[in-house]
PDB file of N, CA and C in Angstrom:
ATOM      1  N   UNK A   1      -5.613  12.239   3.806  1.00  0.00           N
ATOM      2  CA  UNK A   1      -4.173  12.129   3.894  1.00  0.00           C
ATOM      3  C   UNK A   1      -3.556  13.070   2.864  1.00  0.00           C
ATOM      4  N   UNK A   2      -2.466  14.221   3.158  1.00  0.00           N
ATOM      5  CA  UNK A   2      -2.159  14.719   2.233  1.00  0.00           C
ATOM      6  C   UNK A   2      -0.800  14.116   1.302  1.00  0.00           C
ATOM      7  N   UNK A   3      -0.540  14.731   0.726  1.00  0.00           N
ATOM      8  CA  UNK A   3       0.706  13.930  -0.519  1.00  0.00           C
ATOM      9  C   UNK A   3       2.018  13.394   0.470  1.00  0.00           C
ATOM     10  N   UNK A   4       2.694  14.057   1.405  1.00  0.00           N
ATOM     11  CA  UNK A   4       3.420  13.412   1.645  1.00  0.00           C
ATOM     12  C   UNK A   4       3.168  12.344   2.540  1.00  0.00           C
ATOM     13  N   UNK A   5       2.189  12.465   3.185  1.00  0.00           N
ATOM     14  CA  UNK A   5       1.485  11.341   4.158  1.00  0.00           C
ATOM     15  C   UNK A   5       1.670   9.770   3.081  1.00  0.00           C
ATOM     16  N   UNK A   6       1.119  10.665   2.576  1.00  0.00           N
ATOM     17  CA  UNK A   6       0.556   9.308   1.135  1.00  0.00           C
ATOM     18  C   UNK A   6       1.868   8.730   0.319  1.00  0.00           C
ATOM     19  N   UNK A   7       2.668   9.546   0.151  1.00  0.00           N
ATOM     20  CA  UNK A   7       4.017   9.192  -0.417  1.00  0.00           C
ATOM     21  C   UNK A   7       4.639   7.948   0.336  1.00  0.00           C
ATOM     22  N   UNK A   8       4.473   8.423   1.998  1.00  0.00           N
ATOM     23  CA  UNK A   8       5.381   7.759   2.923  1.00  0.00           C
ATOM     24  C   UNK A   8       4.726   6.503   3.303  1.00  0.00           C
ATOM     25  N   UNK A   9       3.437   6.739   3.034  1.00  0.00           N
ATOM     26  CA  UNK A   9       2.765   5.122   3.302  1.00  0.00           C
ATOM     27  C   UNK A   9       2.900   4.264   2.283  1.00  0.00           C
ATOM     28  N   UNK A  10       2.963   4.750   0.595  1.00  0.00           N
ATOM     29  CA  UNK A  10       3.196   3.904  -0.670  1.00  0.00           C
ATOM     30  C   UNK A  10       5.008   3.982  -0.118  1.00  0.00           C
ATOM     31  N   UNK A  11       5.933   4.002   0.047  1.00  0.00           N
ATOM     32  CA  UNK A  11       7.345   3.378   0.135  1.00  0.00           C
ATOM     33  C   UNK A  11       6.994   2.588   1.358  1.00  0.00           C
ATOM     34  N   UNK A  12       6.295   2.652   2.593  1.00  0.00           N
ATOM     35  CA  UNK A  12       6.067   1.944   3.666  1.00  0.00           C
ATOM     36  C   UNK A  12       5.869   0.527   2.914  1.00  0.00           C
ATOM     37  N   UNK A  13       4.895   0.238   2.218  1.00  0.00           N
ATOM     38  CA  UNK A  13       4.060  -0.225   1.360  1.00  0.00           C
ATOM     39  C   UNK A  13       5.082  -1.339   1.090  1.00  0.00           C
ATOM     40  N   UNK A  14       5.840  -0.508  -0.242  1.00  0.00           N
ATOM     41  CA  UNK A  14       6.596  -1.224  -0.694  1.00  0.00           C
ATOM     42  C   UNK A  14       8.175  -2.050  -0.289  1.00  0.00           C
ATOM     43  N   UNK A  15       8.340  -1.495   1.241  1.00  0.00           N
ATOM     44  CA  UNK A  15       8.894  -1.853   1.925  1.00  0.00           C
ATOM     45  C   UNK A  15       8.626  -3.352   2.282  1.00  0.00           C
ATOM     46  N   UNK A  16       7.664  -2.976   2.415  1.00  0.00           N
ATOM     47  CA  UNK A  16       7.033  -4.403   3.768  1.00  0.00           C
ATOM     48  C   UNK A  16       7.115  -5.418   2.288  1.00  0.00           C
ATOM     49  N   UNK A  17       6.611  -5.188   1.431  1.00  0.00           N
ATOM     50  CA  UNK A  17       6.406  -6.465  -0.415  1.00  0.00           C
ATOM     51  C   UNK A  17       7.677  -6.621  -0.578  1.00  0.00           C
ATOM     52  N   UNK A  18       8.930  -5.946  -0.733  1.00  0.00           N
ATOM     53  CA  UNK A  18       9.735  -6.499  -0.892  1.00  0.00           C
ATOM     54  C   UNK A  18      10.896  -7.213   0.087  1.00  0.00           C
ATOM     55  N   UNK A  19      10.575  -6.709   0.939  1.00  0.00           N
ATOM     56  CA  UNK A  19      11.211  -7.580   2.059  1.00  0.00           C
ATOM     57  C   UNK A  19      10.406  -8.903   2.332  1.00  0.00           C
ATOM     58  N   UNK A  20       9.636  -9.220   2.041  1.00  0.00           N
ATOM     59  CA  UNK A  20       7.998 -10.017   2.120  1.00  0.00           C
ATOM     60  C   UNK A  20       8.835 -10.924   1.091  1.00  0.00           C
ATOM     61  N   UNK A  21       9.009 -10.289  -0.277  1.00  0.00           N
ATOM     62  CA  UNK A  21       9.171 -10.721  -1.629  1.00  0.00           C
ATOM     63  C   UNK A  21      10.819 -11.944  -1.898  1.00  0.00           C
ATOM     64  N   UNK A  22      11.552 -11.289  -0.936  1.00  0.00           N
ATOM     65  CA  UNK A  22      13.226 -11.540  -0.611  1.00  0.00           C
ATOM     66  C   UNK A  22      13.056 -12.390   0.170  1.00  0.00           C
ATOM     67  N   UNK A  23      11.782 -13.058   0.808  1.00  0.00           N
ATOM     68  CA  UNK A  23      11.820 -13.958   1.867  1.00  0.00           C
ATOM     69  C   UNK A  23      12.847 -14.143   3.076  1.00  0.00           C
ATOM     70  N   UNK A  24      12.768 -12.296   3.675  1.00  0.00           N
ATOM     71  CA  UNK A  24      13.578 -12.133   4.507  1.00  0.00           C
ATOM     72  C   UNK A  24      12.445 -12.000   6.298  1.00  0.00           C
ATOM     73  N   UNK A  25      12.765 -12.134   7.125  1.00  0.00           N
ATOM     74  CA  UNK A  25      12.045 -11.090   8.364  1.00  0.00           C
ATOM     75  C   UNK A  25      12.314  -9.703   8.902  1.00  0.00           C
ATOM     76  N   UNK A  26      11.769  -9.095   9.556  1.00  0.00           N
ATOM     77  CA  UNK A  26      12.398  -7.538   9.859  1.00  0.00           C
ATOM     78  C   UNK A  26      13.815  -8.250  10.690  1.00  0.00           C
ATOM     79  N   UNK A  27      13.417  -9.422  11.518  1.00  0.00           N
ATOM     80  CA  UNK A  27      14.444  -9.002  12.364  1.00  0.00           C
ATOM     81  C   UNK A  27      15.950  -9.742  11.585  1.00  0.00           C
ATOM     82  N   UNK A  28      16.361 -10.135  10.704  1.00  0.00           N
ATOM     83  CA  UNK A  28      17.032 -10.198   9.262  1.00  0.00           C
ATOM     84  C   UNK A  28      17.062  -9.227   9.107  1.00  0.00           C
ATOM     85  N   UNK A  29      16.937  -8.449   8.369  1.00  0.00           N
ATOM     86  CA  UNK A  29      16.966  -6.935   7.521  1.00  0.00           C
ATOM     87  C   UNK A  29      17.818  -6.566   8.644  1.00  0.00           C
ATOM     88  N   UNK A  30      16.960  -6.087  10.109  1.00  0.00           N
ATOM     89  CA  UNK A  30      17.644  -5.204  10.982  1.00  0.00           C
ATOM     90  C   UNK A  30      19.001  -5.837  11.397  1.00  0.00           C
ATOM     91  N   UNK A  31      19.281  -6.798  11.558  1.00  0.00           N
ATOM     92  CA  UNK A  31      20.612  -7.458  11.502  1.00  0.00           C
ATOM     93  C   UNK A  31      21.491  -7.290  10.605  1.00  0.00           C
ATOM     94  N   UNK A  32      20.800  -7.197   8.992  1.00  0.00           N
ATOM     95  CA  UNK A  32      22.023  -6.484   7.978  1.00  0.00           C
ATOM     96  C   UNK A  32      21.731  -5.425   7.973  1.00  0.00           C
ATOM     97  N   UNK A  33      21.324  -4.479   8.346  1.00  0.00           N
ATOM     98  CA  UNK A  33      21.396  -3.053   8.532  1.00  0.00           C
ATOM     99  C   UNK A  33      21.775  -1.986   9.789  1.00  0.00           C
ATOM    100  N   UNK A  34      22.421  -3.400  10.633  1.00  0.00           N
ATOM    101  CA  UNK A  34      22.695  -3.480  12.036  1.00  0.00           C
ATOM    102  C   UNK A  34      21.710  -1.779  12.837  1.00  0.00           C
ATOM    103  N   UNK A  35      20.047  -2.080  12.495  1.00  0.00           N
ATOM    104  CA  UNK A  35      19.377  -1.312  13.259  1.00  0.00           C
ATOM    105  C   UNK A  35      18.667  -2.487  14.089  1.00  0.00           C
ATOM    106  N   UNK A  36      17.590  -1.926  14.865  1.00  0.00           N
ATOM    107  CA  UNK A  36      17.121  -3.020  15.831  1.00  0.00           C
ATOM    108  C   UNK A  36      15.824  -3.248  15.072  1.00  0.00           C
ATOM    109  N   UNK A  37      15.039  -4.645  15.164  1.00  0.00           N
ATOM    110  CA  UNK A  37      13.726  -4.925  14.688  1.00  0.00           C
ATOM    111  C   UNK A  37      12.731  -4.068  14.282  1.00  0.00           C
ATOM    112  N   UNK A  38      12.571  -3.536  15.592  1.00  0.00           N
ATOM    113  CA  UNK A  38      11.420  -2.608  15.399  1.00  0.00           C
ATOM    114  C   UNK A  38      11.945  -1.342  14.626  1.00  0.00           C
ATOM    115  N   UNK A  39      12.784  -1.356  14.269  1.00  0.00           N
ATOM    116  CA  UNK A  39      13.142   0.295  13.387  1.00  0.00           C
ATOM    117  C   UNK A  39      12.483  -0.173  12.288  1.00  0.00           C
ATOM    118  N   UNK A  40      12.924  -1.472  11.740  1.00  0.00           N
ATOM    119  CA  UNK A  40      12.532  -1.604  10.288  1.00  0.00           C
ATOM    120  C   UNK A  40      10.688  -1.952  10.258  1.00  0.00           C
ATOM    121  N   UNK A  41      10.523  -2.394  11.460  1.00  0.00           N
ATOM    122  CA  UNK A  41       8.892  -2.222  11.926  1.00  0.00           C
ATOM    123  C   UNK A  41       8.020  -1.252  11.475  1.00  0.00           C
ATOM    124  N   UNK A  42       8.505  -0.385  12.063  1.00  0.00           N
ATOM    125  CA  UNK A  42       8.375   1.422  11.823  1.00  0.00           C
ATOM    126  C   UNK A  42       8.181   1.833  11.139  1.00  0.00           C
ATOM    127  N   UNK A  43       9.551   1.304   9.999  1.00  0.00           N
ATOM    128  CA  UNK A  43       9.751   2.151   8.160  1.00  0.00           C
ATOM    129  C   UNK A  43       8.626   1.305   7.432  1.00  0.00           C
ATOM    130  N   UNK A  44       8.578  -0.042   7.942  1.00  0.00           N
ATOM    131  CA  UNK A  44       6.836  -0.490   6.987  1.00  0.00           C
ATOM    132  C   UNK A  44       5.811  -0.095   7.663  1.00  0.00           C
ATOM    133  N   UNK A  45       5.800  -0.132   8.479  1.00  0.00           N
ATOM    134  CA  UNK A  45       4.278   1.218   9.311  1.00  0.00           C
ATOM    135  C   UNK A  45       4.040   2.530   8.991  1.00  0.00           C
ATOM    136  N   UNK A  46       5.682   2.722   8.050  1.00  0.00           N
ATOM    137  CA  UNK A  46       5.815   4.563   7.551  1.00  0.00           C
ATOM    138  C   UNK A  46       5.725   5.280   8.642  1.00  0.00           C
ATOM    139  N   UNK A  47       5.942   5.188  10.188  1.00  0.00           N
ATOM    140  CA  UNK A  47       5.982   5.616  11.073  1.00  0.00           C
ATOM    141  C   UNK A  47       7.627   6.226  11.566  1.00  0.00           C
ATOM    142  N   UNK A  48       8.046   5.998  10.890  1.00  0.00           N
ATOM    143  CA  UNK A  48       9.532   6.199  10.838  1.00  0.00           C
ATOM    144  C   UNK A  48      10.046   6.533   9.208  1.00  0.00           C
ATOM    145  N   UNK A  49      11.141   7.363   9.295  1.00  0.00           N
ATOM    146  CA  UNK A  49      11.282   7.892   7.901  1.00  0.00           C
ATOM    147  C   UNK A  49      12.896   7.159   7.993  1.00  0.00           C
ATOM    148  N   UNK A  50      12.930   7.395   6.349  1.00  0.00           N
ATOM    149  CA  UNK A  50      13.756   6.210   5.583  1.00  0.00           C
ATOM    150  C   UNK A  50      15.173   7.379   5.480  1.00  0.00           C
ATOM    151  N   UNK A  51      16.232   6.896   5.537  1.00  0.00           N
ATOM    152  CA  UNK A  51      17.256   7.354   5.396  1.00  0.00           C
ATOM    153  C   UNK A  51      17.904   7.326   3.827  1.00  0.00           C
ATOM    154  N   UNK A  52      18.619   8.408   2.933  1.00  0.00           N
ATOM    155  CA  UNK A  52      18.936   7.802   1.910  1.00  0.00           C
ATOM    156  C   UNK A  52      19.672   7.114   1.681  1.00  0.00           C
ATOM    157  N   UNK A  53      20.619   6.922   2.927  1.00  0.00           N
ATOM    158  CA  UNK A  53      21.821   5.432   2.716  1.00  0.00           C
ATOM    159  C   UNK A  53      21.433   4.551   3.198  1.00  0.00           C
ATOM    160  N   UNK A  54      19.521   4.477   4.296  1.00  0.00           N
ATOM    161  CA  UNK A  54      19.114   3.155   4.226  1.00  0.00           C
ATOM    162  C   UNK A  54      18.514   2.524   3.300  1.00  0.00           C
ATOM    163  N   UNK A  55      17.658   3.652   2.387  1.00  0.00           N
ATOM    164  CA  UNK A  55      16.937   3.506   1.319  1.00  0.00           C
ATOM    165  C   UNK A  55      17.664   2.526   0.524  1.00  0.00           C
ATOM    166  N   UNK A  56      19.050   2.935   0.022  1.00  0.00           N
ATOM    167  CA  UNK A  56      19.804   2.678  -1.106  1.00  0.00           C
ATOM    168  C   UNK A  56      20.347   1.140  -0.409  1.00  0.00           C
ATOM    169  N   UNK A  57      20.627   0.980   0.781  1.00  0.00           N
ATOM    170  CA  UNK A  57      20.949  -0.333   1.445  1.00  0.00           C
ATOM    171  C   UNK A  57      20.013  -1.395   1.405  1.00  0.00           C
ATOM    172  N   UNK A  58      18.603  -1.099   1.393  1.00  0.00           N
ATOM    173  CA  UNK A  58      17.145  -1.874   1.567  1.00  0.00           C
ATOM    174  C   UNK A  58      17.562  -2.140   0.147  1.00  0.00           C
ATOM    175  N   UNK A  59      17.711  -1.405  -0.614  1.00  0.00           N
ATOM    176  CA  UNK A  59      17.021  -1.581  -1.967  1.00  0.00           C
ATOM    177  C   UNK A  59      18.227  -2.853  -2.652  1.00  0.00           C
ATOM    178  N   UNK A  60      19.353  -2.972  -1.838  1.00  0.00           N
ATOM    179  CA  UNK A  60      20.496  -3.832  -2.412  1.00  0.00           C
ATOM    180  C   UNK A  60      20.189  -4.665  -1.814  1.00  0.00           C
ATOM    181  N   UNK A  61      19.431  -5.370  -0.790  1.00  0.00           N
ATOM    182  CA  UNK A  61      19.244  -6.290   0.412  1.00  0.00           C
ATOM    183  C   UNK A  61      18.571  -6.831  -0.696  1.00  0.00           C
ATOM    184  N   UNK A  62      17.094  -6.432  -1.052  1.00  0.00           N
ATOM    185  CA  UNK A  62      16.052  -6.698  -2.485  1.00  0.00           C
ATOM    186  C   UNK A  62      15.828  -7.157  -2.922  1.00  0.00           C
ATOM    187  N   UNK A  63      16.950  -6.277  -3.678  1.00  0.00           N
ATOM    188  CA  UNK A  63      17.365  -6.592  -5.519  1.00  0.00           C
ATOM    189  C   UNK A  63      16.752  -6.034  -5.858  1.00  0.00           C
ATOM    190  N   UNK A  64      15.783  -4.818  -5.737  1.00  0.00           N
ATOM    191  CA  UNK A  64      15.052  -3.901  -6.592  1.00  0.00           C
ATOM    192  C   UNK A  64      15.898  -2.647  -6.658  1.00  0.00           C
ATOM    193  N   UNK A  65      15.676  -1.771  -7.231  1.00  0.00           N
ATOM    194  CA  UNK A  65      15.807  -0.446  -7.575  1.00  0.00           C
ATOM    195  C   UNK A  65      15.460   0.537  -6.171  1.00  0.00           C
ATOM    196  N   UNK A  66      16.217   1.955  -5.938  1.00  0.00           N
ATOM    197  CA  UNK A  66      16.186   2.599  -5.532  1.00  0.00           C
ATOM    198  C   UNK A  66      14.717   3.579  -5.596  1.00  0.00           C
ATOM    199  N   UNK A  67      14.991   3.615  -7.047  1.00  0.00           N
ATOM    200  CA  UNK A  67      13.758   4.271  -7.054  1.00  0.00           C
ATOM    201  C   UNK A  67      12.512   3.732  -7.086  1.00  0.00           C
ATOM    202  N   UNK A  68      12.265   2.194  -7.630  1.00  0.00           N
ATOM    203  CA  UNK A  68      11.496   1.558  -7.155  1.00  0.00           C
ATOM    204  C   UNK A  68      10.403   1.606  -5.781  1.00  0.00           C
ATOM    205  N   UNK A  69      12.024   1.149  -5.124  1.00  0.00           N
ATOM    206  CA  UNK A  69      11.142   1.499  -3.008  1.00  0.00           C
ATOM    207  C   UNK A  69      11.027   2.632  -2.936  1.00  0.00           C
ATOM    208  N   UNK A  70      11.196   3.551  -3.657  1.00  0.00           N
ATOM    209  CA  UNK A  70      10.914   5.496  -3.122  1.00  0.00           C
ATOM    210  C   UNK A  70       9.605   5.862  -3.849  1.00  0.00           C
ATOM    211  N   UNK A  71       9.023   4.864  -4.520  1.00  0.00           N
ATOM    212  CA  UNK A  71       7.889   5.122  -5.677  1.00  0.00           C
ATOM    213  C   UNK A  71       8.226   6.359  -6.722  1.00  0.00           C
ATOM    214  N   UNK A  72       9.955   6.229  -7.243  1.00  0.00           N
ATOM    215  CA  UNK A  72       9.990   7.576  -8.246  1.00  0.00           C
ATOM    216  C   UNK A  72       9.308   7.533  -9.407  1.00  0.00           C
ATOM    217  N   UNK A  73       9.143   8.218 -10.353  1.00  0.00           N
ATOM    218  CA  UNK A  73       8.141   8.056 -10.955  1.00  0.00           C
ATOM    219  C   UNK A  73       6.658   8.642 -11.619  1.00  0.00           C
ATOM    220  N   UNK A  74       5.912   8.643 -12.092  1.00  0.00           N
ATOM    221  CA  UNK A  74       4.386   9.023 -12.417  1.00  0.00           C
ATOM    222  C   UNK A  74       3.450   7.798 -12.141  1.00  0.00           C
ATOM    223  N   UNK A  75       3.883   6.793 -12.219  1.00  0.00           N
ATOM    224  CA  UNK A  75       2.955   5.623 -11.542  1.00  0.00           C
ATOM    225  C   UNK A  75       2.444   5.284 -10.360  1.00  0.00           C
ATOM    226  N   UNK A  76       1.480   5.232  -9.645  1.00  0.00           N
ATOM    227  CA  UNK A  76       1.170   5.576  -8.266  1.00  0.00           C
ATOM    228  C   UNK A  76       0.952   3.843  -7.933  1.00  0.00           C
ATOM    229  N   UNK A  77       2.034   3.476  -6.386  1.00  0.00           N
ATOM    230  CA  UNK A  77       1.998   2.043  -6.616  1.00  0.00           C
ATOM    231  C   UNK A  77       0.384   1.235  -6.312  1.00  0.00           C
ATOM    232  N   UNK A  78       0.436   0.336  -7.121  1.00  0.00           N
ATOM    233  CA  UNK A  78      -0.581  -0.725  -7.164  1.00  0.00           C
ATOM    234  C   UNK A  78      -0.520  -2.219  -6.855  1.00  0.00           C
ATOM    235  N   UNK A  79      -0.727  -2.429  -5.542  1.00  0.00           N
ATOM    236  CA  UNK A  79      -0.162  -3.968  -5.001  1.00  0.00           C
ATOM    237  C   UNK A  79      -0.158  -4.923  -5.604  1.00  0.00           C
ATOM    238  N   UNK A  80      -1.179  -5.280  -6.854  1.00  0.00           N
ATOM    239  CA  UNK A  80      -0.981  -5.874  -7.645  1.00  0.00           C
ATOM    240  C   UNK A  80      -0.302  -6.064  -8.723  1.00  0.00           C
ATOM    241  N   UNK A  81       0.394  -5.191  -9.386  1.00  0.00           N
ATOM    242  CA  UNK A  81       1.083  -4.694 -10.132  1.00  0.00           C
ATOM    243  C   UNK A  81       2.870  -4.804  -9.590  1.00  0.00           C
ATOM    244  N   UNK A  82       2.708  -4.069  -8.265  1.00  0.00           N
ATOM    245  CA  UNK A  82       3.883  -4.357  -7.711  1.00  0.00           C
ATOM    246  C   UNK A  82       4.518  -5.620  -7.463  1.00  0.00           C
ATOM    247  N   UNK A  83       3.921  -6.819  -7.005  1.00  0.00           N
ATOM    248  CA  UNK A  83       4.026  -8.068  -6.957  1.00  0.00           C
ATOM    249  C   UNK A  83       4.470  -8.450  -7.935  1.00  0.00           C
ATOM    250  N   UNK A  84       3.452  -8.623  -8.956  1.00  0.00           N
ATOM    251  CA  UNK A  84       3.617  -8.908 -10.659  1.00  0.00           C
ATOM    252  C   UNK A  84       5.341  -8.438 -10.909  1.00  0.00           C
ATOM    253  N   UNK A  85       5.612  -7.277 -10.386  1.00  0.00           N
ATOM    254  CA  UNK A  85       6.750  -6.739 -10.833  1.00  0.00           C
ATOM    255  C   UNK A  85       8.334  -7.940 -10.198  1.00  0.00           C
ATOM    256  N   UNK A  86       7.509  -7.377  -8.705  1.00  0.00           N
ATOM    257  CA  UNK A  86       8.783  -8.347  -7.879  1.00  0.00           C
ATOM    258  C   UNK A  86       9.054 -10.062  -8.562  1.00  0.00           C
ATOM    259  N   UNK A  87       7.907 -10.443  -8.806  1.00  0.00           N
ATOM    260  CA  UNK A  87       7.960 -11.946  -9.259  1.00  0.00           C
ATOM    261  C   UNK A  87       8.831 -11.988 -10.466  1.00  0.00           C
ATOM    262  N   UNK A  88       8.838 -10.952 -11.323  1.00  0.00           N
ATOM    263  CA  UNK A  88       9.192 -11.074 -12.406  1.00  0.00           C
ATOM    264  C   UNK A  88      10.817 -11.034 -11.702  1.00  0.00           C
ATOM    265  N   UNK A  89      11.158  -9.841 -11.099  1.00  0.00           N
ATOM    266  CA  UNK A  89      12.409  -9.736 -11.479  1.00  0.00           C
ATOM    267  C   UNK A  89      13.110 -11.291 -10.490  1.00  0.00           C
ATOM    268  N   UNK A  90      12.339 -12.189  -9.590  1.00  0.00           N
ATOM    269  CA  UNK A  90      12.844 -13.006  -9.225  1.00  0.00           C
ATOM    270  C   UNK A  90      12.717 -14.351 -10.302  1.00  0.00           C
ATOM    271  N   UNK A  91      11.874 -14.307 -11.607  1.00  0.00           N
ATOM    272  CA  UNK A  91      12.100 -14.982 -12.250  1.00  0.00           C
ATOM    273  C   UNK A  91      13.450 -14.945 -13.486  1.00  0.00           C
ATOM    274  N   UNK A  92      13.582 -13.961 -13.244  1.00  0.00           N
ATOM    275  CA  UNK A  92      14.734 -13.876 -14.172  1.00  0.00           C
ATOM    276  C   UNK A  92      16.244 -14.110 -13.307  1.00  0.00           C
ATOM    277  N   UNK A  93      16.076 -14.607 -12.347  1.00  0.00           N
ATOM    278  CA  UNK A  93      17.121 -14.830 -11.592  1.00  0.00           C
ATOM    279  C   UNK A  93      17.046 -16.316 -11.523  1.00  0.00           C
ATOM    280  N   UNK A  94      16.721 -17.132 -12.386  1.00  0.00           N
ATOM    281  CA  UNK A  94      16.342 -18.512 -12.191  1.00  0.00           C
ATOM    282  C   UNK A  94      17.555 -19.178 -13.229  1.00  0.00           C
ATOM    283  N   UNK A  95      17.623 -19.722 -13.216  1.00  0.00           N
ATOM    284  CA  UNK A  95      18.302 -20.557 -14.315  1.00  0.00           C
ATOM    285  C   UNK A  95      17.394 -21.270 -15.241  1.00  0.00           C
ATOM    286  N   UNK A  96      17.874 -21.397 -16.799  1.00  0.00           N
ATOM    287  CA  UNK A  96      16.631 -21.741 -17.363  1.00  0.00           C
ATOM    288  C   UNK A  96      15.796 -22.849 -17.241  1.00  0.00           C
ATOM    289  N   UNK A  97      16.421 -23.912 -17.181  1.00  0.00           N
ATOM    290  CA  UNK A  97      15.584 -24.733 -16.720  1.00  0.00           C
ATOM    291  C   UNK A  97      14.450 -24.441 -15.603  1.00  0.00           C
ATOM    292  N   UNK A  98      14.771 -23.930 -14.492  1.00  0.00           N
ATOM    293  CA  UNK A  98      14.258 -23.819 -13.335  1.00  0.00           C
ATOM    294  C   UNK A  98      12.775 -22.474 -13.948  1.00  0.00           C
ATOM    295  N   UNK A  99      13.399 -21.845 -15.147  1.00  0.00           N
ATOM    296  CA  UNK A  99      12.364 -21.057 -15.805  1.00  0.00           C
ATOM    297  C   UNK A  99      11.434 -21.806 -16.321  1.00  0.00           C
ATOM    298  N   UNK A 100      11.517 -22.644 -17.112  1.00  0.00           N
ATOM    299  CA  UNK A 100      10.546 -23.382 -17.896  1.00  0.00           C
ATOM    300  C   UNK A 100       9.890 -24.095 -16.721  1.00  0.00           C
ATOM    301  N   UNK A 101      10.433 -24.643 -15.369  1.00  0.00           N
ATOM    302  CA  UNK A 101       8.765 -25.605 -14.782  1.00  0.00           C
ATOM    303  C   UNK A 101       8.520 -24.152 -14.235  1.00  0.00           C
ATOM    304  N   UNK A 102       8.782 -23.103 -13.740  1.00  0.00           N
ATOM    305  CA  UNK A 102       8.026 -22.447 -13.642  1.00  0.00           C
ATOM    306  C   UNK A 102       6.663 -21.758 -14.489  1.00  0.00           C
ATOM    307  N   UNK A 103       7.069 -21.507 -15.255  1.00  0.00           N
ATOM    308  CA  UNK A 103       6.547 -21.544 -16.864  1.00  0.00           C
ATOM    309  C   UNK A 103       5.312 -22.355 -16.759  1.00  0.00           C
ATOM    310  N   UNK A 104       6.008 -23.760 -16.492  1.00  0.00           N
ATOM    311  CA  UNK A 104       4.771 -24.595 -16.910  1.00  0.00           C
ATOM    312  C   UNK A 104       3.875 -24.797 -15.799  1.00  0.00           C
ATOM    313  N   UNK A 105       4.804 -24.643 -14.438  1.00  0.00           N
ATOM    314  CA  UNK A 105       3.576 -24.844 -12.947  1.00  0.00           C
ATOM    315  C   UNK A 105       2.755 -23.471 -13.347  1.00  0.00           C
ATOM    316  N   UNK A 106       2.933 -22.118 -14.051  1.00  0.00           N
ATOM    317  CA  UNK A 106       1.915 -21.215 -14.304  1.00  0.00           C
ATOM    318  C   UNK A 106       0.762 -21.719 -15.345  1.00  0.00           C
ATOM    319  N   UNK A 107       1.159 -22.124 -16.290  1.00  0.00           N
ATOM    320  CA  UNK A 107       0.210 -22.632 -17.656  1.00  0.00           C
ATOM    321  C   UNK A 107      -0.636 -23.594 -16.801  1.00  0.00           C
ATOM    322  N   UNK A 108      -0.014 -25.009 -16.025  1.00  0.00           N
ATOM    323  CA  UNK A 108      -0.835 -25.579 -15.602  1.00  0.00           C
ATOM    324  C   UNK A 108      -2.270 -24.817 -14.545  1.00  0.00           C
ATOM    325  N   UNK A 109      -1.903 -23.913 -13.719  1.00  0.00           N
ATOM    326  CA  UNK A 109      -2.582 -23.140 -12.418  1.00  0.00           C
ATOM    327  C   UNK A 109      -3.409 -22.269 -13.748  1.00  0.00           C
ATOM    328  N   UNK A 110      -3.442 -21.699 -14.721  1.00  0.00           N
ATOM    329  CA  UNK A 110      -4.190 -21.388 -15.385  1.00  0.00           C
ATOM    330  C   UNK A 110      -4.849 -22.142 -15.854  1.00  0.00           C
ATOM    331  N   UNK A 111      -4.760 -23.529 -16.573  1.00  0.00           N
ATOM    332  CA  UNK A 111      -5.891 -24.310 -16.924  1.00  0.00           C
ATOM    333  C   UNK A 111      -6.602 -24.525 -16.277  1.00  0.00           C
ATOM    334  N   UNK A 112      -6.162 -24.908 -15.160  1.00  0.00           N
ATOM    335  CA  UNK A 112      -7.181 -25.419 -13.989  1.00  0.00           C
ATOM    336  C   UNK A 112      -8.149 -24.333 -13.292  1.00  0.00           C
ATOM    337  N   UNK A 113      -7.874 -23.279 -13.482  1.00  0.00           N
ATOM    338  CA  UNK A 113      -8.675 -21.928 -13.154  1.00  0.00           C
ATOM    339  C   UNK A 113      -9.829 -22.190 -14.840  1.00  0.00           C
ATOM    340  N   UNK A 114      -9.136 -22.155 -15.599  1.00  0.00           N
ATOM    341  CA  UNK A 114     -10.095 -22.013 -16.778  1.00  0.00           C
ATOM    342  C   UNK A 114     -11.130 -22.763 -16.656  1.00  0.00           C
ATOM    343  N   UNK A 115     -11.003 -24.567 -15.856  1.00  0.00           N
ATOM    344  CA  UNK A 115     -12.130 -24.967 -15.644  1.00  0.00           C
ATOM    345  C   UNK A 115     -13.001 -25.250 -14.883  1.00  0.00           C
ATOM    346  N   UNK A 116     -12.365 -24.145 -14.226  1.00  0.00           N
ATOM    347  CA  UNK A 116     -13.401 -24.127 -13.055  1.00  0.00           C
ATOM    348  C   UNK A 116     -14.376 -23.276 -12.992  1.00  0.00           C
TER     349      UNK A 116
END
């Protein structure tokens, strides 16, 4: 695959995680982006190329960054990493309370890994 192949499949990528992440469906998205299902099908298949006023529209649907979903940058995306990322920025959208049992439903899911 050469670089832009590869470019267009890492925003494909990150398409599909954060729409995944927003606990939205394509056919949602394509309703606020008044395109049809399968377009937004497409743009996570990377079979279809991204517009920069859809780009910038996806990315407000989100809540991530522009450049985020475009992979700008020197970091080449890493699904694990990316996740890690999305979770975070939906934890800071919590209210605090609602932070701390999160907090603690993590500490707990780690002990219980520790003894196992």
């Amino acid at each position: 695959m050469n670089a832009p192949d590869e470019r267009k499949a890492d925003i494909a990528t990150r398409l599909a995680l954060a729409r995944k992440q927003a606990g939205l469906t394509q056919g949602q998205v394509a309703e606020m982006m008044n395109l049809s299902r399968p377009s937004i099908s497409e743009m996570e298949a990377g079979r279809r190329n991204v517009t920069a006023p859809e780009l910038a529209k996806l990315a407000e649907i989100y809540g991530v960054s522009v450049g985020w979903l475009s992979c700008a940058g020197a970091e080449k995306p890493d699904a694990s990493r990316d996740r890690v990322q999305l979770a975070a920025r939906q934890l800071g959208k919590l209210k605090p309370g609602d932070f701390d049992k999160v907090i603690n439903l993590l500490e707990a899911l780690r002990d219980e890994g520790e003894k196992k």
